[in-house]
N, C-alpha and C. Protein backbone atom coordinates (compact mmCIF):
# COMPACT_ATOMS: atom_id res chain seq x y z
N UNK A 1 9.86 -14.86 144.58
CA UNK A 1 11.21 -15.34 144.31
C UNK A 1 11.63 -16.27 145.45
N UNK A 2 12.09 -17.29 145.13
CA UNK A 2 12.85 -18.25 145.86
C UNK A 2 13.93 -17.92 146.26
N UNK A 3 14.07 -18.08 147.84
CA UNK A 3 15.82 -17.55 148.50
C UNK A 3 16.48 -18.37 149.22
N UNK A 4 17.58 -18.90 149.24
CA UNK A 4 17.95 -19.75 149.75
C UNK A 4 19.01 -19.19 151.48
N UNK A 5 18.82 -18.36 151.94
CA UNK A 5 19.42 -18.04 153.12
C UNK A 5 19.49 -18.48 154.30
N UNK A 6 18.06 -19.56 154.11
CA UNK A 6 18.19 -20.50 155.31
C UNK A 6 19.21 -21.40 154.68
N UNK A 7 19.72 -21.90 153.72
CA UNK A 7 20.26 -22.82 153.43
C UNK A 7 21.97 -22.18 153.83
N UNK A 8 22.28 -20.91 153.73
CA UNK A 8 23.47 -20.41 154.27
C UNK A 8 23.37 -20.35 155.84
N UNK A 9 22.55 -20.49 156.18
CA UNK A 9 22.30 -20.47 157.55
C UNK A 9 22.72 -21.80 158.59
N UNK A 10 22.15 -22.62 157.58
CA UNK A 10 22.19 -24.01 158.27
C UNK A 10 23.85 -24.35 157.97
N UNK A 11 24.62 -23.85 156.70
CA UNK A 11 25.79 -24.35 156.74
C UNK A 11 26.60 -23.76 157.85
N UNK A 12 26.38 -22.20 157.80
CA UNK A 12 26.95 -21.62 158.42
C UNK A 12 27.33 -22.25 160.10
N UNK A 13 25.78 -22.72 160.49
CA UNK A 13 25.65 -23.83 161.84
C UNK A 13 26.55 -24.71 162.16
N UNK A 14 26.43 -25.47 160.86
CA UNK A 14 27.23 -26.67 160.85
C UNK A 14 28.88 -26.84 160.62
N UNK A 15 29.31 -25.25 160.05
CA UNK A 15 30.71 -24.70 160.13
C UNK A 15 31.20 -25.78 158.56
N UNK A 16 29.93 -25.47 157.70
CA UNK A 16 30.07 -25.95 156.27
C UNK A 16 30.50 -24.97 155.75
N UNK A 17 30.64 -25.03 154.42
CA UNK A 17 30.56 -23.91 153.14
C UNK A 17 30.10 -24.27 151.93
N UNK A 18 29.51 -23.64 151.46
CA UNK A 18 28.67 -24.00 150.25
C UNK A 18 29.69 -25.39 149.41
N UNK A 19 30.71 -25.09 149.01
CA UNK A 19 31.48 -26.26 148.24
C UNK A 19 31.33 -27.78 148.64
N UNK A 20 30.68 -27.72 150.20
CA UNK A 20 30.44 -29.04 151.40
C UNK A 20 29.56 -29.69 150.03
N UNK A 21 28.23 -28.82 150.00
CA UNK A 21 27.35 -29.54 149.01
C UNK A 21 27.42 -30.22 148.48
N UNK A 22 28.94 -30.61 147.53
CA UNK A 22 28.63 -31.35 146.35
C UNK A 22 29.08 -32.52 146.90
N UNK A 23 29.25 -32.65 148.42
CA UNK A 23 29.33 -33.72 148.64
C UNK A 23 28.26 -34.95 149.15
N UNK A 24 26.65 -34.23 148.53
CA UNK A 24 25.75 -34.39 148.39
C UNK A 24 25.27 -35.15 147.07
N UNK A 25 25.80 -35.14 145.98
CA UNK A 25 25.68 -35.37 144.45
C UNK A 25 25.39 -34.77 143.56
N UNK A 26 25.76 -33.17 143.76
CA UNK A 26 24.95 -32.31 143.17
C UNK A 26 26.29 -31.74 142.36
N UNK A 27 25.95 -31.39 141.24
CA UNK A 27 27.43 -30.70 140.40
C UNK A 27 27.99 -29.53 140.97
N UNK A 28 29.26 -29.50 140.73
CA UNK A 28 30.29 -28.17 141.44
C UNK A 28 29.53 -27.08 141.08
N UNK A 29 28.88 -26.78 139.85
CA UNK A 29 28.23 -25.35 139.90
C UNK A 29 26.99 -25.06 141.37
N UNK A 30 26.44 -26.09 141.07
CA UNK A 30 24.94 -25.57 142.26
C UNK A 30 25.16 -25.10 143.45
N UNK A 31 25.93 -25.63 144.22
CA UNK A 31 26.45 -24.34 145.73
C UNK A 31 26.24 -22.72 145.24
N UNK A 32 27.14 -22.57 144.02
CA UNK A 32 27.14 -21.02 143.13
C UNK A 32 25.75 -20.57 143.16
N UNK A 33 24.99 -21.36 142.39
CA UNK A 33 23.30 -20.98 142.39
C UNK A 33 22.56 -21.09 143.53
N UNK A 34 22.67 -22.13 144.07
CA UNK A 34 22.35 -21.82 145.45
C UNK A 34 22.83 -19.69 146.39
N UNK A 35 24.07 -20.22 146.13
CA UNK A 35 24.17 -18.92 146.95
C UNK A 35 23.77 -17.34 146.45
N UNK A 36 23.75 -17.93 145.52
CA UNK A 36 23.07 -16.65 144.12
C UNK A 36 21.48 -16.60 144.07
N UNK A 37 20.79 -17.62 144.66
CA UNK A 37 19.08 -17.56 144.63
C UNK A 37 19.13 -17.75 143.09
N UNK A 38 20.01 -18.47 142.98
CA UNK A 38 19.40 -18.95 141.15
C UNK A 38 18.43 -20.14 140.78
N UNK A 39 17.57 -20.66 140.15
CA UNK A 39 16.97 -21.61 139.58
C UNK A 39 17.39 -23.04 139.80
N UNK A 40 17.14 -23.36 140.83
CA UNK A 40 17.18 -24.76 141.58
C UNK A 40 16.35 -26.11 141.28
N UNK A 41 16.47 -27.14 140.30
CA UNK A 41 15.23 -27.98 140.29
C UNK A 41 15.25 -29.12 141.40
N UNK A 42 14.19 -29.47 142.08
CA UNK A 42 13.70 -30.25 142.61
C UNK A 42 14.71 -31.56 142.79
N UNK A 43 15.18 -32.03 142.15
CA UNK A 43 16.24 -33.19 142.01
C UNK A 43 17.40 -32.54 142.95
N UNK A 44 17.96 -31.40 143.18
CA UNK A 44 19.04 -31.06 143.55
C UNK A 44 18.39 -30.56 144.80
N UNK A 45 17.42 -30.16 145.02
CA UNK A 45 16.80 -29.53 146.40
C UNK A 45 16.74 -30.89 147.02
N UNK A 46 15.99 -31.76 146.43
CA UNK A 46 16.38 -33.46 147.15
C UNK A 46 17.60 -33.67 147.53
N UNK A 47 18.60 -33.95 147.01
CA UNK A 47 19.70 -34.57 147.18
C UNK A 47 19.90 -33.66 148.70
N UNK A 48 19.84 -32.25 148.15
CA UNK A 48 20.51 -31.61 149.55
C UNK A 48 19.70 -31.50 150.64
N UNK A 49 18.78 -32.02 150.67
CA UNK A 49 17.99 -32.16 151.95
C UNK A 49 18.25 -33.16 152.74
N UNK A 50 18.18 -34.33 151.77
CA UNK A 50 18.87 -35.63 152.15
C UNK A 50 20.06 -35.55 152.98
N UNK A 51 20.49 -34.60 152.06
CA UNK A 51 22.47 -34.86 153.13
C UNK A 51 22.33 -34.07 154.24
N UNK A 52 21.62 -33.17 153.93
CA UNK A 52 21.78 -32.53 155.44
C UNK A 52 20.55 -32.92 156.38
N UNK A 53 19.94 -34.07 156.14
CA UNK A 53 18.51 -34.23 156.81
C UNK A 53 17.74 -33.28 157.40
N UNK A 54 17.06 -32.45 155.89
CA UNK A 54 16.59 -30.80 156.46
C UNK A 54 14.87 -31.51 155.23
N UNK A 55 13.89 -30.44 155.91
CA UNK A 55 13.12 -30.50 154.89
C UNK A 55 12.94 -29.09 154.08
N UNK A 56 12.53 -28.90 152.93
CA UNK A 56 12.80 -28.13 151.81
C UNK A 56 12.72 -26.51 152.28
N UNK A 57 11.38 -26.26 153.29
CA UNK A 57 10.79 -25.11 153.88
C UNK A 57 12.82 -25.02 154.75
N UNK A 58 12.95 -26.03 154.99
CA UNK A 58 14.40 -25.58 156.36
C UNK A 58 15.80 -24.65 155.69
N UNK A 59 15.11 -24.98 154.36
CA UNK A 59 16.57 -24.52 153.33
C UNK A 59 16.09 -22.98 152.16
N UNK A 60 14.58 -23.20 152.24
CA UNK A 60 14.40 -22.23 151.17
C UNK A 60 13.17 -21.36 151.32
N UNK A 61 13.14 -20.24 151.25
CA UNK A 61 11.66 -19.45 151.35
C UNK A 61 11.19 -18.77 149.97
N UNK A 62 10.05 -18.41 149.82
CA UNK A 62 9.64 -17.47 148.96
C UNK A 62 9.92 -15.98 149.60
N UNK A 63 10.02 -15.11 148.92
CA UNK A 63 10.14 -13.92 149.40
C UNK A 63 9.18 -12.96 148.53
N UNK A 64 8.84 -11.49 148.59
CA UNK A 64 8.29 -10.76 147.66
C UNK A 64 9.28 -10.13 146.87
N UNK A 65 8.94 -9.80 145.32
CA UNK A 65 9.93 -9.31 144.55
C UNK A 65 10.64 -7.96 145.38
N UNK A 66 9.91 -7.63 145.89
CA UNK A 66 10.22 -6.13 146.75
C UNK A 66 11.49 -6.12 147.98
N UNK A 67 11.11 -7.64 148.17
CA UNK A 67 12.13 -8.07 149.70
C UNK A 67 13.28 -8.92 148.66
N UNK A 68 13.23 -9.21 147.74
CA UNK A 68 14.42 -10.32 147.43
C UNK A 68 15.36 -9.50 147.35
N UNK A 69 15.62 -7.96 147.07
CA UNK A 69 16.98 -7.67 146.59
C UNK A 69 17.68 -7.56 148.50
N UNK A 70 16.78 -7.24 149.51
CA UNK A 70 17.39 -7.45 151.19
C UNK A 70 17.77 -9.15 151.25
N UNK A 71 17.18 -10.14 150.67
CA UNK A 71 17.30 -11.29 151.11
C UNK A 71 18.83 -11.82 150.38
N UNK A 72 19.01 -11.17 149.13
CA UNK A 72 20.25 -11.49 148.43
C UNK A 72 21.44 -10.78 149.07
N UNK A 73 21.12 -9.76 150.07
CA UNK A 73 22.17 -9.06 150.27
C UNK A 73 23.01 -9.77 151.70
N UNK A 74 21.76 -10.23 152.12
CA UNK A 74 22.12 -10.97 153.39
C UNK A 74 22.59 -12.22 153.18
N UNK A 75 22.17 -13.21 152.04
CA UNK A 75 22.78 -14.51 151.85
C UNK A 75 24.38 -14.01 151.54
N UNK A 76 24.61 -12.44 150.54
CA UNK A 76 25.83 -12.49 150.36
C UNK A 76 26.99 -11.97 151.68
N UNK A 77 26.10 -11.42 152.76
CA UNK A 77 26.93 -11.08 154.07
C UNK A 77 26.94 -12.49 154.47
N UNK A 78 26.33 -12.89 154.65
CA UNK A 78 26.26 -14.53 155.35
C UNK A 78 27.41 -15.29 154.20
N UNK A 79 27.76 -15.59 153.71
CA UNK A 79 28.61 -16.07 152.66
C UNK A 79 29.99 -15.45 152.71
N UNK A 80 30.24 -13.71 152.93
CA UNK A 80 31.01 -13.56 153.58
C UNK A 80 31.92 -13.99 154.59
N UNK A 81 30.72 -13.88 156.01
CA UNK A 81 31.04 -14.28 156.95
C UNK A 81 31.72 -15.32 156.99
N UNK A 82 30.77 -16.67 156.28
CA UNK A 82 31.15 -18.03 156.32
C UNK A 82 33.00 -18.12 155.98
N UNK A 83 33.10 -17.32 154.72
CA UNK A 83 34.10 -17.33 153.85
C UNK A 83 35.37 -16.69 154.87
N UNK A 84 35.47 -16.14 155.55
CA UNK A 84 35.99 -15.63 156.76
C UNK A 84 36.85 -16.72 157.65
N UNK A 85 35.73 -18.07 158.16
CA UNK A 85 36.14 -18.75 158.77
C UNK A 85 36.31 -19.41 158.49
């Protein structure tokens, strides 16, 4: 499974929030999927690499089905957090 927690990570850095994204070209839903580890195609993993001049490994990992439900729990503390400040 694909996780995107580095990608909360790097916003978190940059004192972004997922909504920053669409100021990338990507539609208002995808931040949502993004932060959800939902089904991301390639066109939108571009755009957002681009804007944040990251390469794809900087924003996204594979995980094992066994580890994704720890990796979702942490993108959603991290999303928290963010949401906080």
């Amino acid at each position: 499974m694909i996780v995107y927690y580095k990608l909360a990570n790097i916003l978190k850095e940059r004192n972004m929030q997922w909504k920053d994204l669409c100021d990338s070209g990507i539609s208002v839903n995808m931040p949502t999927r993004f932060s959800q580890n939902k089904n991301i195609n390639s066109d939108t993993i571009d755009k957002v690499c681009r804007f944040l001049n990251v390469q794809p490994g900087d924003i996204m990992e594979y995980v094992d089905e066994n580890k994704a439900k720890e990796a979702e729990i942490l993108a959603q503390k991290i999303q928290k957090d963010s949401e906080v400040l």
